[in-house]
PDB file of N, CA and C in Angstrom:
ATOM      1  N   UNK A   1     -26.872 -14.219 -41.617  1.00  0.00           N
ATOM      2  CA  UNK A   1     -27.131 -15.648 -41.663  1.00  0.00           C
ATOM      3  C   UNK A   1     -26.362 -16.228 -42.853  1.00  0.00           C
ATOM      4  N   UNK A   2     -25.726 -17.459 -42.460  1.00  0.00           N
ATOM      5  CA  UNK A   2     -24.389 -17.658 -43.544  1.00  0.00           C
ATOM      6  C   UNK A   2     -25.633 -18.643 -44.545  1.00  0.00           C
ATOM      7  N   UNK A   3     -25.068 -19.456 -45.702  1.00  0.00           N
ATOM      8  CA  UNK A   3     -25.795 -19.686 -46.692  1.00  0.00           C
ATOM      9  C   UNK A   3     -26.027 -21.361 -45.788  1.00  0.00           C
ATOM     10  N   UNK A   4     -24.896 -21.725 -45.314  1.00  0.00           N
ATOM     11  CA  UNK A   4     -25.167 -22.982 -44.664  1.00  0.00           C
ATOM     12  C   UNK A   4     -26.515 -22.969 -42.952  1.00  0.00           C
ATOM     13  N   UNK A   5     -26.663 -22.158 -42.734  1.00  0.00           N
ATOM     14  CA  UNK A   5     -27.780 -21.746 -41.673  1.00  0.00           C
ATOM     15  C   UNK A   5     -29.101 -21.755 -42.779  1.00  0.00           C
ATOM     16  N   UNK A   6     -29.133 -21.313 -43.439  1.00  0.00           N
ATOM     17  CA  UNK A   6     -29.879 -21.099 -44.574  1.00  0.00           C
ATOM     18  C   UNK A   6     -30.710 -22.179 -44.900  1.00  0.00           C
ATOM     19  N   UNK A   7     -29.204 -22.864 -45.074  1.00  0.00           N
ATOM     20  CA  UNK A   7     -29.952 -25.010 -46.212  1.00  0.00           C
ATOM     21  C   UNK A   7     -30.410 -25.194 -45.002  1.00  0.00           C
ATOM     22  N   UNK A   8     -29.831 -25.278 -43.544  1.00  0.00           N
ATOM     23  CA  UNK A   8     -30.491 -25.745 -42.905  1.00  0.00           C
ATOM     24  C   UNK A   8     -31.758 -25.890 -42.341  1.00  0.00           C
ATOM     25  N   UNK A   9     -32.579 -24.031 -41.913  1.00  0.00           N
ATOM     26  CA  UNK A   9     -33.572 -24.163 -41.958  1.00  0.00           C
ATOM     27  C   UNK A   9     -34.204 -24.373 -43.061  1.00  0.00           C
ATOM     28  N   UNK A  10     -33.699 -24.615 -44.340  1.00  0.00           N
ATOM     29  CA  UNK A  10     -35.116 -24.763 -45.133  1.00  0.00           C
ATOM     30  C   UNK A  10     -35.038 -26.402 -45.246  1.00  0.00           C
ATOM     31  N   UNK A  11     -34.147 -27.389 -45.050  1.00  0.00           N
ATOM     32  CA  UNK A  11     -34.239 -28.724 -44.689  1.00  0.00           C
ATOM     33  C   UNK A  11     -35.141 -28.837 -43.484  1.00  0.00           C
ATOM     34  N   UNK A  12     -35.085 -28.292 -42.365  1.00  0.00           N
ATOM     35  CA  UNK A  12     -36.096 -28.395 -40.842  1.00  0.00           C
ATOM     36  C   UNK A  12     -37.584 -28.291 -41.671  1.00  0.00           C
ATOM     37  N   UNK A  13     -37.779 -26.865 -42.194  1.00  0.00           N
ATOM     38  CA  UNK A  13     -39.329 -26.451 -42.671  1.00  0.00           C
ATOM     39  C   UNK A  13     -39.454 -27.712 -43.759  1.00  0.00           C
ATOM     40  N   UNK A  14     -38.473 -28.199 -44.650  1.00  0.00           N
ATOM     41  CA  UNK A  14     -39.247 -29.219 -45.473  1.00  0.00           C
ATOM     42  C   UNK A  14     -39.781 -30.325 -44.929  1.00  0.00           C
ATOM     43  N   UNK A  15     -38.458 -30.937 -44.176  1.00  0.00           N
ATOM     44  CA  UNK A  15     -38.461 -31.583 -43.281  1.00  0.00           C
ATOM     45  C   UNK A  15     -40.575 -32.145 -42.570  1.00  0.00           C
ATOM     46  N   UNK A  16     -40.690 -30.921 -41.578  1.00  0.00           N
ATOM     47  CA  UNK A  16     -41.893 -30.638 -41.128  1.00  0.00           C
ATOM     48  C   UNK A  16     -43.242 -30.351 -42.413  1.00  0.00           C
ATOM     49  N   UNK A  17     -42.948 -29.993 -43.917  1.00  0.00           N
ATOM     50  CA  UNK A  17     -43.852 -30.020 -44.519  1.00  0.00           C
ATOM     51  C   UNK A  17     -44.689 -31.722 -45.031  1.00  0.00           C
ATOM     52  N   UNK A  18     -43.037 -32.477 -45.186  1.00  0.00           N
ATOM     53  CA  UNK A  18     -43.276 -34.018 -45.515  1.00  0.00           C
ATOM     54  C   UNK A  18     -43.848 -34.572 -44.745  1.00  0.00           C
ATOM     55  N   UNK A  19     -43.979 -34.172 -43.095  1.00  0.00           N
ATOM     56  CA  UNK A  19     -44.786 -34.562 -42.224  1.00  0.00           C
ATOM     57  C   UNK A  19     -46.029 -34.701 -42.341  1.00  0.00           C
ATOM     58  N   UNK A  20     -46.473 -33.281 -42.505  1.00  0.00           N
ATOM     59  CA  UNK A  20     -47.309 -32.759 -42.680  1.00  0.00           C
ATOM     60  C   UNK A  20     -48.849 -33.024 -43.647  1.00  0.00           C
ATOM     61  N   UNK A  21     -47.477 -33.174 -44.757  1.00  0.00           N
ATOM     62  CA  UNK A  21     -48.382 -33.651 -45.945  1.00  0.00           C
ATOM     63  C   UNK A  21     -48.488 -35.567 -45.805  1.00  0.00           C
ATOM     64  N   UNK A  22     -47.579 -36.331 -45.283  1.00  0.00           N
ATOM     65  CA  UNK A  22     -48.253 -37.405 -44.617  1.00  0.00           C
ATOM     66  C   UNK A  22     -48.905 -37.656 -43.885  1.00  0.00           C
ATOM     67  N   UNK A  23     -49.088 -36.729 -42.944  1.00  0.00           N
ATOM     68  CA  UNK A  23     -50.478 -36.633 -42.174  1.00  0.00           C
ATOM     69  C   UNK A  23     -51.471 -36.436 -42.702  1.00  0.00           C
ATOM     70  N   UNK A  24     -51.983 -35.312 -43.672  1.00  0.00           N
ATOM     71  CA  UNK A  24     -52.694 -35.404 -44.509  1.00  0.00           C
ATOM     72  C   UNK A  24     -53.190 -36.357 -45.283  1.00  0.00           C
ATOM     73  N   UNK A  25     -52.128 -37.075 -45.834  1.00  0.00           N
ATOM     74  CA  UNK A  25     -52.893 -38.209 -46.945  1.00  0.00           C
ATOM     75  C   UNK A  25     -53.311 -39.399 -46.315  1.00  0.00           C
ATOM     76  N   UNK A  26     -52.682 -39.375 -44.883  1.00  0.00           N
ATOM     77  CA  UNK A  26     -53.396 -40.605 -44.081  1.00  0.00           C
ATOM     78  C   UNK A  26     -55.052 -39.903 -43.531  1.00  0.00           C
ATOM     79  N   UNK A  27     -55.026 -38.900 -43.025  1.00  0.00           N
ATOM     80  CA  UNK A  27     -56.281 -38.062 -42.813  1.00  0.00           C
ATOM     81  C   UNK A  27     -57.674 -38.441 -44.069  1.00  0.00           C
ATOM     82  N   UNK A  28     -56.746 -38.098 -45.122  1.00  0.00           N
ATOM     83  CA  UNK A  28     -57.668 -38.324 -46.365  1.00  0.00           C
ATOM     84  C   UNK A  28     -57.965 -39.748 -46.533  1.00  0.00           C
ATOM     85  N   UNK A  29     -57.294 -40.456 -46.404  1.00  0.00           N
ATOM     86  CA  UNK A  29     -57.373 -42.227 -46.873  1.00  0.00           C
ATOM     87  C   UNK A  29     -58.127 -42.743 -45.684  1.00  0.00           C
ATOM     88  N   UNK A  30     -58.294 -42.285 -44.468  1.00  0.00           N
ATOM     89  CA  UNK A  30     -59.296 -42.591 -43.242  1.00  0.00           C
ATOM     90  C   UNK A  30     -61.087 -42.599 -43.396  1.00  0.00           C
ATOM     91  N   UNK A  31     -60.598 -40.758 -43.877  1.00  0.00           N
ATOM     92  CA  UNK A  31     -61.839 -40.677 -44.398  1.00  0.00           C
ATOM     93  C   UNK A  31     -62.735 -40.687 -45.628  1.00  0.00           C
ATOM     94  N   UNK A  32     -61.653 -41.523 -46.429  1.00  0.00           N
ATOM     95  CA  UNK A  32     -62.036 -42.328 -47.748  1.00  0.00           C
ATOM     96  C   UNK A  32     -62.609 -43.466 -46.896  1.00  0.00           C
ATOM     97  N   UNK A  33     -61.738 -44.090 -46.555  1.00  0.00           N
ATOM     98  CA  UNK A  33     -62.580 -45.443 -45.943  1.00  0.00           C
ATOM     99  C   UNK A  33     -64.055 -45.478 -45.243  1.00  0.00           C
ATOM    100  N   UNK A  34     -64.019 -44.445 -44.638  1.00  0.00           N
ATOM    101  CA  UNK A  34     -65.164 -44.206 -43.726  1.00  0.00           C
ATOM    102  C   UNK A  34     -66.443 -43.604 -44.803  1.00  0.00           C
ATOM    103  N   UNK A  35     -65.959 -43.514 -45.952  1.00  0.00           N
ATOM    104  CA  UNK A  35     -67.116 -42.316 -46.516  1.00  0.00           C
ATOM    105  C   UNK A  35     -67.682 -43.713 -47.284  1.00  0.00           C
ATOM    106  N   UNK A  36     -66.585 -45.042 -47.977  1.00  0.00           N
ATOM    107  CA  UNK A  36     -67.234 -46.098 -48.004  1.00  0.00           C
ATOM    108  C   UNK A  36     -68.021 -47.070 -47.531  1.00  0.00           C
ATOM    109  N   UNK A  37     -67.834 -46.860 -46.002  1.00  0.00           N
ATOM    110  CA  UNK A  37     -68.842 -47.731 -45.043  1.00  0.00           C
ATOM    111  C   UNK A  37     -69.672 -46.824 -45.336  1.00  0.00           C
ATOM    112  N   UNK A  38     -70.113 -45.420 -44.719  1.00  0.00           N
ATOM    113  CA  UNK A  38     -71.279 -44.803 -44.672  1.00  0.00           C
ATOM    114  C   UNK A  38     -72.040 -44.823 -45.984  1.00  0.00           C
ATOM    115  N   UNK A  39     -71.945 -44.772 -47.637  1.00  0.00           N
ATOM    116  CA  UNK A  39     -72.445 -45.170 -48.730  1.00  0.00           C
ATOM    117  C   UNK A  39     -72.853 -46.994 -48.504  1.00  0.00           C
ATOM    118  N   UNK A  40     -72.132 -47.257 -48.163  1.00  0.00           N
ATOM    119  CA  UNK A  40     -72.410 -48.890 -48.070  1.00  0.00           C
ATOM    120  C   UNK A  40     -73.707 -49.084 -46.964  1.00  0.00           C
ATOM    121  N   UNK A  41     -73.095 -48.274 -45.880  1.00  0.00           N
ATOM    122  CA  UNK A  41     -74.917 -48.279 -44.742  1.00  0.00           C
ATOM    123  C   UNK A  41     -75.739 -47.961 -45.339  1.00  0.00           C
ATOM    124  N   UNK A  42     -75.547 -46.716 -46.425  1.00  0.00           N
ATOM    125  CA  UNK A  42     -76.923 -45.988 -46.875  1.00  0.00           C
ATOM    126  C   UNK A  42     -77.426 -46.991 -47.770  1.00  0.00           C
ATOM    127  N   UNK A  43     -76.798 -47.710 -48.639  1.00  0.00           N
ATOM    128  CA  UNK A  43     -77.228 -48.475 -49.496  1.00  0.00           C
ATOM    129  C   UNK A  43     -77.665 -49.467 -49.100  1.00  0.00           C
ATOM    130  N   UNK A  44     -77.530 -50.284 -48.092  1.00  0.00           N
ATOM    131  CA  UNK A  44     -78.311 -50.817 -47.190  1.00  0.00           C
ATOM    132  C   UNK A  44     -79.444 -50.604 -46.829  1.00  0.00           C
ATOM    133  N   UNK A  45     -79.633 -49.456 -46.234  1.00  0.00           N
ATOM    134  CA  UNK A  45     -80.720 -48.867 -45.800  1.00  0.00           C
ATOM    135  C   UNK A  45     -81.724 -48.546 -46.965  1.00  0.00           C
ATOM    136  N   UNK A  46     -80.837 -48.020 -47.807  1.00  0.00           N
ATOM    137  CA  UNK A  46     -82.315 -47.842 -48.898  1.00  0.00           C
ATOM    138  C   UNK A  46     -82.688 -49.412 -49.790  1.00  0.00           C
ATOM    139  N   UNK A  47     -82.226 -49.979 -49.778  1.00  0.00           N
ATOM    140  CA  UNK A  47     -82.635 -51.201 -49.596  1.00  0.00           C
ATOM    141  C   UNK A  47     -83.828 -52.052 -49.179  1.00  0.00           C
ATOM    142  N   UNK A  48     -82.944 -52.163 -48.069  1.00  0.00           N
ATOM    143  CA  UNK A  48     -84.471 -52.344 -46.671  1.00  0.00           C
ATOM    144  C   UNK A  48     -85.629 -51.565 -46.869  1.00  0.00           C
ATOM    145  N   UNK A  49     -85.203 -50.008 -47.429  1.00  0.00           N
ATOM    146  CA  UNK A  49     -86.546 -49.563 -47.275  1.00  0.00           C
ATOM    147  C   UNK A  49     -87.816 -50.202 -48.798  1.00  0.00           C
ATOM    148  N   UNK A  50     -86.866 -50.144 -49.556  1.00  0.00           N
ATOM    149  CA  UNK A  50     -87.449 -50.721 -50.641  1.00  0.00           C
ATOM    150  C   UNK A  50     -87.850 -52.324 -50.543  1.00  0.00           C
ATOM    151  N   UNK A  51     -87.642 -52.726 -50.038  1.00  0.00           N
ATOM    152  CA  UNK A  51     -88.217 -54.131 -49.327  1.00  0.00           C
ATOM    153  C   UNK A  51     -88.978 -54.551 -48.504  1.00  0.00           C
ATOM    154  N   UNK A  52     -89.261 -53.592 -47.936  1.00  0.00           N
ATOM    155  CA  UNK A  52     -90.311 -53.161 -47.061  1.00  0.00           C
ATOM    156  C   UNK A  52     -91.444 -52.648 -47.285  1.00  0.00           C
ATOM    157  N   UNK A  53     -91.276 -51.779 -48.474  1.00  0.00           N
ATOM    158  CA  UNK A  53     -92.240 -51.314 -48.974  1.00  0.00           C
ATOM    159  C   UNK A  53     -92.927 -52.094 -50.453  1.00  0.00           C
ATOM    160  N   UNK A  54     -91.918 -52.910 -50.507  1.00  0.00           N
ATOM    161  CA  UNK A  54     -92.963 -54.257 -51.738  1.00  0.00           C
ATOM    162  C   UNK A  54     -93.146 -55.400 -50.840  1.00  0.00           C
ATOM    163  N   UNK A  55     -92.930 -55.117 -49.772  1.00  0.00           N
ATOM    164  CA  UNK A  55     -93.763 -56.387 -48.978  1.00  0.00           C
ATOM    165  C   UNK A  55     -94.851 -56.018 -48.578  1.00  0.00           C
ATOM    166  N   UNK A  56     -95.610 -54.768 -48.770  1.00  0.00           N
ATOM    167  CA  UNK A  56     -96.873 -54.812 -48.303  1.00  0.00           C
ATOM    168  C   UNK A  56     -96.634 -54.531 -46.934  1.00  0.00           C
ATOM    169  N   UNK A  57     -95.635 -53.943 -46.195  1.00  0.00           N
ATOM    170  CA  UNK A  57     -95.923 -53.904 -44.874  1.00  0.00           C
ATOM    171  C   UNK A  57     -96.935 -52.573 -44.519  1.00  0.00           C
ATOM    172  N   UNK A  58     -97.552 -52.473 -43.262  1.00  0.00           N
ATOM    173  CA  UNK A  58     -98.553 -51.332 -43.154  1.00  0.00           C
ATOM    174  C   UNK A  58     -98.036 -50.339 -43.265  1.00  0.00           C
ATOM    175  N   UNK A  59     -99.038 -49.004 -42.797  1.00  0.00           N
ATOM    176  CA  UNK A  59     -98.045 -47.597 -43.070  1.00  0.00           C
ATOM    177  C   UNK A  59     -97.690 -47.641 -41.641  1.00  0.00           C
ATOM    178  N   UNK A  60     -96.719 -46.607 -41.880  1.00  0.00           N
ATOM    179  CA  UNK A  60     -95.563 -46.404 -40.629  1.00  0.00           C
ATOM    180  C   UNK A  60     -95.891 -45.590 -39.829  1.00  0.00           C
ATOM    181  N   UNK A  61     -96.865 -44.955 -40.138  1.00  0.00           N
ATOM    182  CA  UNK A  61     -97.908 -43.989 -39.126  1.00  0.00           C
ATOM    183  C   UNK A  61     -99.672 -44.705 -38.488  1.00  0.00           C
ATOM    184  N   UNK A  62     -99.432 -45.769 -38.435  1.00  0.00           N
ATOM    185  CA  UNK A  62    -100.153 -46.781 -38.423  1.00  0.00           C
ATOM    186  C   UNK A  62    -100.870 -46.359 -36.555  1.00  0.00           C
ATOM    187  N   UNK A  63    -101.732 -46.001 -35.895  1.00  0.00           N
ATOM    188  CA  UNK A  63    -101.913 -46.319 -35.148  1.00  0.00           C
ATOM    189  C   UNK A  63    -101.717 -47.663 -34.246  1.00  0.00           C
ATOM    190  N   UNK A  64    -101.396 -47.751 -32.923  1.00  0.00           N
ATOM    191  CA  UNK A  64    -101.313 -48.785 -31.963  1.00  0.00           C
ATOM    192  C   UNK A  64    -102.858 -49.275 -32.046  1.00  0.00           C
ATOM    193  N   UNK A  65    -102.958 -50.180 -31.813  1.00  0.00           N
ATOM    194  CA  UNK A  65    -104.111 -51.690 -32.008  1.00  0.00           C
ATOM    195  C   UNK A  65    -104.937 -51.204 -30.575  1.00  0.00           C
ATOM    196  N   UNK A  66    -104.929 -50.322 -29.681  1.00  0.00           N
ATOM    197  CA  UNK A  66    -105.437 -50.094 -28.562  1.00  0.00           C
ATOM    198  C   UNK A  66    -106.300 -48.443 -28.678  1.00  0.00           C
ATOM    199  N   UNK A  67    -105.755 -48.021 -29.743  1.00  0.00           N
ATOM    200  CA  UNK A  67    -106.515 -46.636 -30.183  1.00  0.00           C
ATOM    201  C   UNK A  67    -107.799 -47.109 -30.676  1.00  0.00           C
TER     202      UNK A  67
END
């Protein structure tokens, strides 16, 4: 294999690593975004729950009004 076969495949394999690793950092930045909505729901949610629970609402194991 001459030295010019050589540069070449290792230009193809870099080539395919730059891909690669841009796929990756879009992969990662997706599920950055997504890991911010889901903290943002939770924080929501615990929220609500804390608002709920200084409003005096009943307990949540409350029997139906027909028991």
């Amino acid at each position: 294999m001459s030295n010019e076969e050589r540069f070449i495949d290792i230009e193809i394999k870099l080539a395919h690593q730059e891909d690669l690793v841009e796929s990756l950092n879009q992969m990662v930045y997706q599920q950055g975004r997504r890991i911010d909505q889901l903290e943002a729901m939770l924080n929501k949610l615990g929220e609500h729950m804390r608002n709920n629970a200084q409003s005096g609402a009943g307990p949540v194991n409350e029997p139906p009004p027909h028991y």
